[in-house]
N, C-alpha and C. Protein backbone atom coordinates (compact mmCIF):
# COMPACT_ATOMS: atom_id res chain seq x y z
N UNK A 1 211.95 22.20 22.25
CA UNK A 1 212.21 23.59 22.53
C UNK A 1 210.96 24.42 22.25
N UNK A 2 211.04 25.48 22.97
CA UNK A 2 209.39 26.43 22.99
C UNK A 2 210.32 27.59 22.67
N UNK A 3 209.14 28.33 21.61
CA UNK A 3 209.40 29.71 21.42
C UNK A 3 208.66 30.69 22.07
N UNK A 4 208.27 30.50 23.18
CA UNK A 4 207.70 31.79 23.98
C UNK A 4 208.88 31.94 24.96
N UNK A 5 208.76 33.11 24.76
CA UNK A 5 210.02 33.65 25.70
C UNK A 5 210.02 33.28 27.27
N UNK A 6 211.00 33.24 27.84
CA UNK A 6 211.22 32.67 29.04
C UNK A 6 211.23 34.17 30.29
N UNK A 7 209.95 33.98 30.98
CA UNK A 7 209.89 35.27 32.27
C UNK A 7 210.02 35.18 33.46
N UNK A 8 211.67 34.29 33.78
CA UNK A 8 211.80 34.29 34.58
C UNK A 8 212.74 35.53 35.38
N UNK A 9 213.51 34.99 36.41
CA UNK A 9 214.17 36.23 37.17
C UNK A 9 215.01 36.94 36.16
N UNK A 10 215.01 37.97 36.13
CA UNK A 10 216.17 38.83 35.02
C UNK A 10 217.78 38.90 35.67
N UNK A 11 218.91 38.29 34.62
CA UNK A 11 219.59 38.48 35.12
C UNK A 11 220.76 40.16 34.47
N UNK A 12 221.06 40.26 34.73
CA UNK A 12 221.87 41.57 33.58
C UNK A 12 222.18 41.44 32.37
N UNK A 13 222.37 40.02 32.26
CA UNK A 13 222.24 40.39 30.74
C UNK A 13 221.19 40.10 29.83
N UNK A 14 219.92 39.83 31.12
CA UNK A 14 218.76 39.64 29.92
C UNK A 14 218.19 40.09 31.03
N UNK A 15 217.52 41.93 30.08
CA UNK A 15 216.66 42.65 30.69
C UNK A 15 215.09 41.88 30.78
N UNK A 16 214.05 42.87 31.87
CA UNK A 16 212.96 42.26 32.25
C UNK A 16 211.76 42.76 30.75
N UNK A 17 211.05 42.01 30.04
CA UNK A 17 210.13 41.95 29.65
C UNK A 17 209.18 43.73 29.91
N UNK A 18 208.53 44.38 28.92
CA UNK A 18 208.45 44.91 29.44
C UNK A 18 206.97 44.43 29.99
N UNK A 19 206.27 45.66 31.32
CA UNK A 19 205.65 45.89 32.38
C UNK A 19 206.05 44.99 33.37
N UNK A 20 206.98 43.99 33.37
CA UNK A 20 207.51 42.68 34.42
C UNK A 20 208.36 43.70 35.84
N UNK A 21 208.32 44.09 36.71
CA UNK A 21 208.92 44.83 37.73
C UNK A 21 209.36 43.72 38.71
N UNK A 22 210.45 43.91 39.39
CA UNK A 22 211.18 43.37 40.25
C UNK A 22 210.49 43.28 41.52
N UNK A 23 210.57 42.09 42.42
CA UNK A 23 209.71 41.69 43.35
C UNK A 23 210.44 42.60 44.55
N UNK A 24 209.23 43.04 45.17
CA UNK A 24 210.14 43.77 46.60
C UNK A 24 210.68 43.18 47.66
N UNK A 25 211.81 43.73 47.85
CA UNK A 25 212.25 43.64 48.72
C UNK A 25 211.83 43.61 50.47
N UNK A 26 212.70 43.52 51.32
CA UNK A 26 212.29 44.26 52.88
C UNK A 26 212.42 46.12 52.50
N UNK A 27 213.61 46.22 51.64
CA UNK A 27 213.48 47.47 52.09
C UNK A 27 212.63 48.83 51.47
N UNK A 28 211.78 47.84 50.12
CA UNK A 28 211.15 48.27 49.28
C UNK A 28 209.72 48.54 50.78
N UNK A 29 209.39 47.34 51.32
CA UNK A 29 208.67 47.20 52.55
C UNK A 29 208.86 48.53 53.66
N UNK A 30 209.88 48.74 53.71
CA UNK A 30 210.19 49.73 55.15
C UNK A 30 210.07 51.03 54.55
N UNK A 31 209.89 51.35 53.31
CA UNK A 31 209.97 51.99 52.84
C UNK A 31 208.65 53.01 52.41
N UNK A 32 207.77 52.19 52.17
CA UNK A 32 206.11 51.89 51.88
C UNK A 32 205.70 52.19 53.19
N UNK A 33 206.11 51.53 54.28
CA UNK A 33 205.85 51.98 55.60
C UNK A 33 205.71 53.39 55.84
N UNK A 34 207.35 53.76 56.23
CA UNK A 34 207.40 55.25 56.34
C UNK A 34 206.93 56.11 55.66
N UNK A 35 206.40 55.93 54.34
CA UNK A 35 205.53 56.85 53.69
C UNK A 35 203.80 57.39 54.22
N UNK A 36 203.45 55.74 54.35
CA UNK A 36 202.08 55.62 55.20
C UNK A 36 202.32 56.54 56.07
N UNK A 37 202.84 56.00 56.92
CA UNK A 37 203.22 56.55 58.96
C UNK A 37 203.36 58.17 58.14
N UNK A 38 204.47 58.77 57.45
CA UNK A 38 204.33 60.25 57.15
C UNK A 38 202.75 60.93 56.83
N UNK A 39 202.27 59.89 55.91
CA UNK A 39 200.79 61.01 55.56
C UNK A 39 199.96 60.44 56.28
N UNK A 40 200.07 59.49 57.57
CA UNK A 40 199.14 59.33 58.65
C UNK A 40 199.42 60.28 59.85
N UNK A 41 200.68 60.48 59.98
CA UNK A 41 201.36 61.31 61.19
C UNK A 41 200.84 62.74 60.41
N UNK A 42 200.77 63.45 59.41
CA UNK A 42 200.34 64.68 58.80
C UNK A 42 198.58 64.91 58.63
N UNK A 43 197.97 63.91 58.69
CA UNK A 43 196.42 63.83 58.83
C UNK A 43 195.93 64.01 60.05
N UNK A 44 196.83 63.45 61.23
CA UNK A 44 197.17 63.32 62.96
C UNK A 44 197.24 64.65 63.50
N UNK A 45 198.13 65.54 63.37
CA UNK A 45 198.61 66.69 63.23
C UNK A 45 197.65 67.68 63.30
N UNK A 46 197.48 67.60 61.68
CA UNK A 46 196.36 68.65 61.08
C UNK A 46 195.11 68.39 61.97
N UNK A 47 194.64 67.43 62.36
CA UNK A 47 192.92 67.06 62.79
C UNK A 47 193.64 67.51 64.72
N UNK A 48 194.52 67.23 65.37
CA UNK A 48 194.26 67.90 66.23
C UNK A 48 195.18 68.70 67.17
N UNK A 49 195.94 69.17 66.23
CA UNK A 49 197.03 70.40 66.39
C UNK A 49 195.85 71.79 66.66
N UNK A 50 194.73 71.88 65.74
CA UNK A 50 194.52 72.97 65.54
C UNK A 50 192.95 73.07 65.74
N UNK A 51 192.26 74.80 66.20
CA UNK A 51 190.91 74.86 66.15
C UNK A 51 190.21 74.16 65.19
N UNK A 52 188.82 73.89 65.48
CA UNK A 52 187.89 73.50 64.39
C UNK A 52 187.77 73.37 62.76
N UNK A 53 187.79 74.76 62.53
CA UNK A 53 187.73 74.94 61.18
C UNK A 53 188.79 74.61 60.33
N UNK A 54 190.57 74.98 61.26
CA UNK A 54 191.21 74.82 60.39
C UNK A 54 191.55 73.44 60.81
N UNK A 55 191.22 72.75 61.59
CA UNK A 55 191.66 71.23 61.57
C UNK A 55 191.48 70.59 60.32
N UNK A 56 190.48 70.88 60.06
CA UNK A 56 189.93 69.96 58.99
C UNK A 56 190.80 70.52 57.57
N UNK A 57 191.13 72.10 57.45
CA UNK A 57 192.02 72.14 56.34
C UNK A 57 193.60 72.07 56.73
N UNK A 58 194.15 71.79 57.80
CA UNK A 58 195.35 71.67 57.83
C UNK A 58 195.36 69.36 57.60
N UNK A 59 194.44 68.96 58.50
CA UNK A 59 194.15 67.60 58.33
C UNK A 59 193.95 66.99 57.18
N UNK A 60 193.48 67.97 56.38
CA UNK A 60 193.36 67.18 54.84
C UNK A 60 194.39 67.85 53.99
N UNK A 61 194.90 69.30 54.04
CA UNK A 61 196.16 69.58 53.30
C UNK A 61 197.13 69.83 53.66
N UNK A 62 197.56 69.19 54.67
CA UNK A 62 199.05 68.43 55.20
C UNK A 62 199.64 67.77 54.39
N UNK A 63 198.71 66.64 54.51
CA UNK A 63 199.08 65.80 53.61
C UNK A 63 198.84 65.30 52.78
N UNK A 64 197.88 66.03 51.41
CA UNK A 64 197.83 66.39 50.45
C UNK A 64 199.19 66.99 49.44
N UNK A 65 199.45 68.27 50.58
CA UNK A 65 200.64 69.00 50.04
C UNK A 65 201.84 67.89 50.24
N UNK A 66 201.97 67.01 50.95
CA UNK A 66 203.07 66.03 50.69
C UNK A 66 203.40 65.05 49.48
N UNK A 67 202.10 64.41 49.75
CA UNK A 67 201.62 63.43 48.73
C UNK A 67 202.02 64.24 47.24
N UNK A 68 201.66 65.78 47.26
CA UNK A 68 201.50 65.93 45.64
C UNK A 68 203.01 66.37 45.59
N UNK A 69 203.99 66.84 46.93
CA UNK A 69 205.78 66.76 46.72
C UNK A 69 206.27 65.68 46.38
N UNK A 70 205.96 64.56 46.82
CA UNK A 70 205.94 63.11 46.56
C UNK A 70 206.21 62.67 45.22
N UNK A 71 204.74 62.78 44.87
CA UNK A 71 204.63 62.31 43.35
C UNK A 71 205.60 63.30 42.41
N UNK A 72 205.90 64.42 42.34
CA UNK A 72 206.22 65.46 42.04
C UNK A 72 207.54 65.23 41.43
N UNK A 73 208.44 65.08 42.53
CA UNK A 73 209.71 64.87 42.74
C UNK A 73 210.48 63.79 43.33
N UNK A 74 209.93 63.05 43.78
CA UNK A 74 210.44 61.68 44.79
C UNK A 74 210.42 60.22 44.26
N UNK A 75 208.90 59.92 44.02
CA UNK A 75 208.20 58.67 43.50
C UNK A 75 208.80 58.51 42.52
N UNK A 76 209.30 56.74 42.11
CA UNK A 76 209.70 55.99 41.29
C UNK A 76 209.19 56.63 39.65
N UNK A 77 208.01 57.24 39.54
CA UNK A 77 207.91 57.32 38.32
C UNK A 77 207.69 59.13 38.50
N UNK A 78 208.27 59.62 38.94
CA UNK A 78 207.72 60.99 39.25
C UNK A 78 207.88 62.30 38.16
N UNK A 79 206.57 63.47 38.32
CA UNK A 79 206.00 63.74 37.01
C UNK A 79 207.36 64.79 37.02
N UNK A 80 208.35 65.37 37.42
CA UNK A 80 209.59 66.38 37.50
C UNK A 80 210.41 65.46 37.67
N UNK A 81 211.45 65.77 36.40
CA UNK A 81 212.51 64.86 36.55
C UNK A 81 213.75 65.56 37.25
N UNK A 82 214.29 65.51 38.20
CA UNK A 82 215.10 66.50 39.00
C UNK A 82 215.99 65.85 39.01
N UNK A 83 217.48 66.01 39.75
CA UNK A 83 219.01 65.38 40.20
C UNK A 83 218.20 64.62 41.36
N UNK A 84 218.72 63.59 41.56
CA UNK A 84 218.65 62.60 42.87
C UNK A 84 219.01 63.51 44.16
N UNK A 85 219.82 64.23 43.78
CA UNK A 85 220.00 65.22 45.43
C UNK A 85 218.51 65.56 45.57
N UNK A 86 218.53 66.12 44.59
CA UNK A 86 217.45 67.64 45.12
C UNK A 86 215.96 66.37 45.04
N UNK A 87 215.91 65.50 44.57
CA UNK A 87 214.81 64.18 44.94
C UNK A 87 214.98 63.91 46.43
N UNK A 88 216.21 63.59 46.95
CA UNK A 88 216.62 62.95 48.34
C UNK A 88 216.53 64.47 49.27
N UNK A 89 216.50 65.76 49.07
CA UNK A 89 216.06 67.26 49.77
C UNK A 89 214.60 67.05 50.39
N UNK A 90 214.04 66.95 49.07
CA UNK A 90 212.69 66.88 49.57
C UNK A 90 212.31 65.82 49.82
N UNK A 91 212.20 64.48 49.62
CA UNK A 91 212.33 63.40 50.73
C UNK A 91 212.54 63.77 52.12
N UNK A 92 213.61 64.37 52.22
CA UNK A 92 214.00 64.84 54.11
C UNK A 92 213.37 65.68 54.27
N UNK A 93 213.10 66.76 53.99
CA UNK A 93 212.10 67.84 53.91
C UNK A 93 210.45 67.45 54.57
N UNK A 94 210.19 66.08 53.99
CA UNK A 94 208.59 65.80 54.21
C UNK A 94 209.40 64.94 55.73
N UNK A 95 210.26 64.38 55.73
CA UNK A 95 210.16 63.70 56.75
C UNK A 95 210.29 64.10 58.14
N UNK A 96 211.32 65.45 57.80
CA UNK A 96 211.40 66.58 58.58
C UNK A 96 210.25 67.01 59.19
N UNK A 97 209.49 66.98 58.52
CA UNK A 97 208.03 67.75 58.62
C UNK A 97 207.18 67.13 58.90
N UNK A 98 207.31 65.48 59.34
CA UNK A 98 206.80 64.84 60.40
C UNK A 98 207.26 64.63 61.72
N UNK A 99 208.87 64.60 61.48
CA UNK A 99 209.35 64.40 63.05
C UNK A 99 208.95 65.79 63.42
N UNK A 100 208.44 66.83 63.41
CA UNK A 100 208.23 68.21 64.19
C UNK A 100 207.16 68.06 64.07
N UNK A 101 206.08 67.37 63.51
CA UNK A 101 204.89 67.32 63.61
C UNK A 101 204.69 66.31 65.07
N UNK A 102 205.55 65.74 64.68
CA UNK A 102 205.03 64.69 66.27
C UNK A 102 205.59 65.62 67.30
N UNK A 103 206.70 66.13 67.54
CA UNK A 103 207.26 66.60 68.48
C UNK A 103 206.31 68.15 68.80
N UNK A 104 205.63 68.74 68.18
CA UNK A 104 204.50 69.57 68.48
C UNK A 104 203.72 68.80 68.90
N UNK A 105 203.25 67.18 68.97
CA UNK A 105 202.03 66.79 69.45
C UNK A 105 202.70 66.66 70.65
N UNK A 106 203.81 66.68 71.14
CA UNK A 106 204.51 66.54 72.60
C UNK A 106 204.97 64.71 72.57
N UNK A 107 205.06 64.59 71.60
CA UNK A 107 205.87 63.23 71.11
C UNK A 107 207.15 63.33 70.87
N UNK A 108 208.64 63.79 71.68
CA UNK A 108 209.70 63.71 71.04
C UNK A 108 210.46 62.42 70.58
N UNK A 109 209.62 61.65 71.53
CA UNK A 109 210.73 60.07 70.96
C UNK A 109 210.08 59.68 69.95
N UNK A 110 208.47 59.47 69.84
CA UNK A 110 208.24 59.40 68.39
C UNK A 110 208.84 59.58 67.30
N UNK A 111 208.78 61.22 67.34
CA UNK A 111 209.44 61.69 66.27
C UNK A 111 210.62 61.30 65.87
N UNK A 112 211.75 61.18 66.88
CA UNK A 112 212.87 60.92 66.65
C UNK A 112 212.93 59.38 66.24
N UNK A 113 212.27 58.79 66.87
CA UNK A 113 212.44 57.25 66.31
C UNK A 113 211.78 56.95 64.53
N UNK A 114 210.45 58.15 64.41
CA UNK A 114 210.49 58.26 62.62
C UNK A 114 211.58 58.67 62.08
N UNK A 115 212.25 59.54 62.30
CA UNK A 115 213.21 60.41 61.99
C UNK A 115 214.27 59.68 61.39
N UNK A 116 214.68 58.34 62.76
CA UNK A 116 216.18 57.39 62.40
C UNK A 116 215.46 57.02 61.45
N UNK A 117 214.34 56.33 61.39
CA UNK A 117 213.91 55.40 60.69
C UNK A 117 214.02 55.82 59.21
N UNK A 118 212.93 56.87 59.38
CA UNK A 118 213.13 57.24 57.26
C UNK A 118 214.65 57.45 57.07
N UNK A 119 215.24 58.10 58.11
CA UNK A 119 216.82 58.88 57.05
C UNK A 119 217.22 57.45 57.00
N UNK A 120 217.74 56.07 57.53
CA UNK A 120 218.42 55.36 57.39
C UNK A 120 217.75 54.93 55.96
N UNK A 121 216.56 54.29 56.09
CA UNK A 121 215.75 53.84 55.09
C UNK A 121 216.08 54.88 53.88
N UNK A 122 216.22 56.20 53.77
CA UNK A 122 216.12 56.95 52.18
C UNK A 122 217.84 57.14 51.76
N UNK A 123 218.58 56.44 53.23
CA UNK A 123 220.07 56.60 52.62
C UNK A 123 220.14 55.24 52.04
N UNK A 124 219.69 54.11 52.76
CA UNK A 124 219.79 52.69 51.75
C UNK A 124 219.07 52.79 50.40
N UNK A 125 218.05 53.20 50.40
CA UNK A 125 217.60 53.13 49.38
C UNK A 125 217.97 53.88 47.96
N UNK A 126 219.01 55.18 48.58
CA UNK A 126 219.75 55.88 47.60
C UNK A 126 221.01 55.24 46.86
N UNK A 127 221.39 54.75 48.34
CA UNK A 127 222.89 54.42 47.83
C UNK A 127 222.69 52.89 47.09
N UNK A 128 221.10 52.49 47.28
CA UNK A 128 220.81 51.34 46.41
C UNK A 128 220.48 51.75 44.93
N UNK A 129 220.11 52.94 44.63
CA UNK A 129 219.73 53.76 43.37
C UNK A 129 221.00 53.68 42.51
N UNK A 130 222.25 54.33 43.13
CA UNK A 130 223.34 54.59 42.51
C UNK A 130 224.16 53.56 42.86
N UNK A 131 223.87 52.57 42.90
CA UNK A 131 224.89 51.29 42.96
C UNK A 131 224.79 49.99 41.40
């Protein structure tokens, strides 16, 4: 018998070690996605929605201003600890604010096909939170 502790899969009744995090999933995957695609579709936007000068500040604080709603209120370790609603608001809020970003670039199926995509993805992943 060995006395170093055993790090394998955690089951419930034997929590994970700490810094040991759970291997991702697909939907941890689809998830990571739609975030990218949001602050790539908001960099997209900004650089050529608009004249010169402000391309470059709507292109870089698009999605800046997301990223720092993100971390804020949303993200797994995020610096405001809020209710899961008002976390899952602004979640839709940024995502919102890409499907109209595409659909101003004259992309409506785009948009709409981000659109299914994150809401299905941030309702599994909720109703995976509170399960």
């Amino acid at each position: 018998m060995s006395n170093t502790p055993h790090v394998g899969p955690s089951t419930p009744e034997q929590p994970r070690p700490a810094g040991v995090v759970a291997r991702p999933g697909a939907l941890d995957i689809v998830r990571l996605l739609t975030e990218i695609v949001a602050v790539g579709t908001l960099v997209l936007w900004g650089f050529v929605s608009f004249p010169v000068p402000w391309n470059i500040v709507a292109g870089l604080g698009a999605p800046a201003f997301a990223i720092l709603l993100w971390a804020l209120f949303v993200s797994p370790r995020a610096v405001v600890a809020v209710h899961p609603f008002v976390a899952a608001v602004v979640e839709l809020l940024i995502f919102v604010s890409v499907t109209l970003a595409w659909w101003s670039m004259g992309q409506p199926w785009v948009g709409v096909a981000f659109g299914l995509v994150a809401v299905v993805t941030g309702m599994l992943v909720g109703r995976r939170r509170f399960a």
